[in-house]
Protein backbone atom coordinates (compact mmCIF):
# COMPACT_ATOMS: atom_id res chain seq x y z
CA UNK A 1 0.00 0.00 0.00
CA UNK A 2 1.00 3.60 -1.00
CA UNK A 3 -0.48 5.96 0.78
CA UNK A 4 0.43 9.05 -1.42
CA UNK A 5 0.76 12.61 -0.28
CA UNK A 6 1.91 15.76 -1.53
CA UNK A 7 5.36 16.18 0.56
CA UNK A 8 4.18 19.72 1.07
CA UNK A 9 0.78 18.75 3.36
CA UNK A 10 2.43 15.55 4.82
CA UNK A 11 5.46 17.65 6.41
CA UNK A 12 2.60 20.14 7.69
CA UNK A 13 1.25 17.08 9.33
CA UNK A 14 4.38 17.19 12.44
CA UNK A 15 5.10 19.45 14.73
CA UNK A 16 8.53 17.79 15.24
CA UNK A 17 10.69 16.71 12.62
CA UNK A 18 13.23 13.45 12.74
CA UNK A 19 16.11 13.40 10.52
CA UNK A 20 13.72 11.81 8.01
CA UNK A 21 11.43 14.76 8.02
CA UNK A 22 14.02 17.18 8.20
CA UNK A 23 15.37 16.15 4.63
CA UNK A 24 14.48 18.82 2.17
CA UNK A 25 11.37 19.24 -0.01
CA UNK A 26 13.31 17.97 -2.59
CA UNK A 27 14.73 14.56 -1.14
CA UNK A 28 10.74 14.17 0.11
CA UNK A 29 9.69 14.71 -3.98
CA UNK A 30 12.15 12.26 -4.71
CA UNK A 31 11.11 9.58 -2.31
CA UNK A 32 7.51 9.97 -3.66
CA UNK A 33 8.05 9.90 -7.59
CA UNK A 34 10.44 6.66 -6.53
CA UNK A 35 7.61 4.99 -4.83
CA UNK A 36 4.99 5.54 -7.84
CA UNK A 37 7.00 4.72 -10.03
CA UNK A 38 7.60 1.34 -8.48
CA UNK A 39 3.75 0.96 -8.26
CA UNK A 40 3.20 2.01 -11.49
CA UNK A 41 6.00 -0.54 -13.19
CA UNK A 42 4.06 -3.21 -11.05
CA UNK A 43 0.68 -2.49 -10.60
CA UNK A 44 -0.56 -5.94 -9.58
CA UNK A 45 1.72 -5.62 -6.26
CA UNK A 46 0.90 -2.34 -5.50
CA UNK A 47 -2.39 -0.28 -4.32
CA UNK A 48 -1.69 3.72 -4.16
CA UNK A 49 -4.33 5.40 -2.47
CA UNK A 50 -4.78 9.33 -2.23
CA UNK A 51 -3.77 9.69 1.79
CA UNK A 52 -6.01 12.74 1.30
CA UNK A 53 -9.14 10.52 1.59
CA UNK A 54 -11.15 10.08 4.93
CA UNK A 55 -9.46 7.49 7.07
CA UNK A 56 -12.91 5.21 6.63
CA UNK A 57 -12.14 5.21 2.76
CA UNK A 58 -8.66 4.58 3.10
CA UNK A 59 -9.03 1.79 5.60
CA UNK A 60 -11.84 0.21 3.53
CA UNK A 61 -9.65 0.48 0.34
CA UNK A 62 -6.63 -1.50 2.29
CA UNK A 63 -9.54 -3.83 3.99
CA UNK A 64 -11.04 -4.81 0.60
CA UNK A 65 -7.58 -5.21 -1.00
CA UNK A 66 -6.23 -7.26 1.53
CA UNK A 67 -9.17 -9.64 2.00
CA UNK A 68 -9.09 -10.17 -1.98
CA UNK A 69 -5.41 -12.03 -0.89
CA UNK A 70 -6.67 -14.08 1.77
């Protein structure tokens, strides 16, 4: 599961930073484009869902996904 986010509102999200958050914009741009483009060069392994949805969508996405497996 990718739960994708614009680096700009997930940093907003802490009100401390690690040294993961702390990386620049850039780095966190880079991290996301390398993530969908693994999901996108193998689609059947990987589920990207908009982290902007209500956490009831989001968790029924992952639910319906994951029960399709068991």
């Amino acid at each position: 599961m990718v739960l994708d986010l614009e680096p700009q509102a997930g940093l907003g999200r802490f009100a401390e930073r690690d040294r993961i958050e702390a990386q620049s914009l850039e780095f966190h741009q880079r991290v996301r484009q390398g993530f969908l483009d693994l999901a996108a060069a193998d689609p059947d392994h990987y589920v990207v869902l908009d982290a902007r949805a209500a956490v009831d969508e989001i968790a029924a996405a992952i639910r319906e996904r994951v029960e399709a497996l068991l």
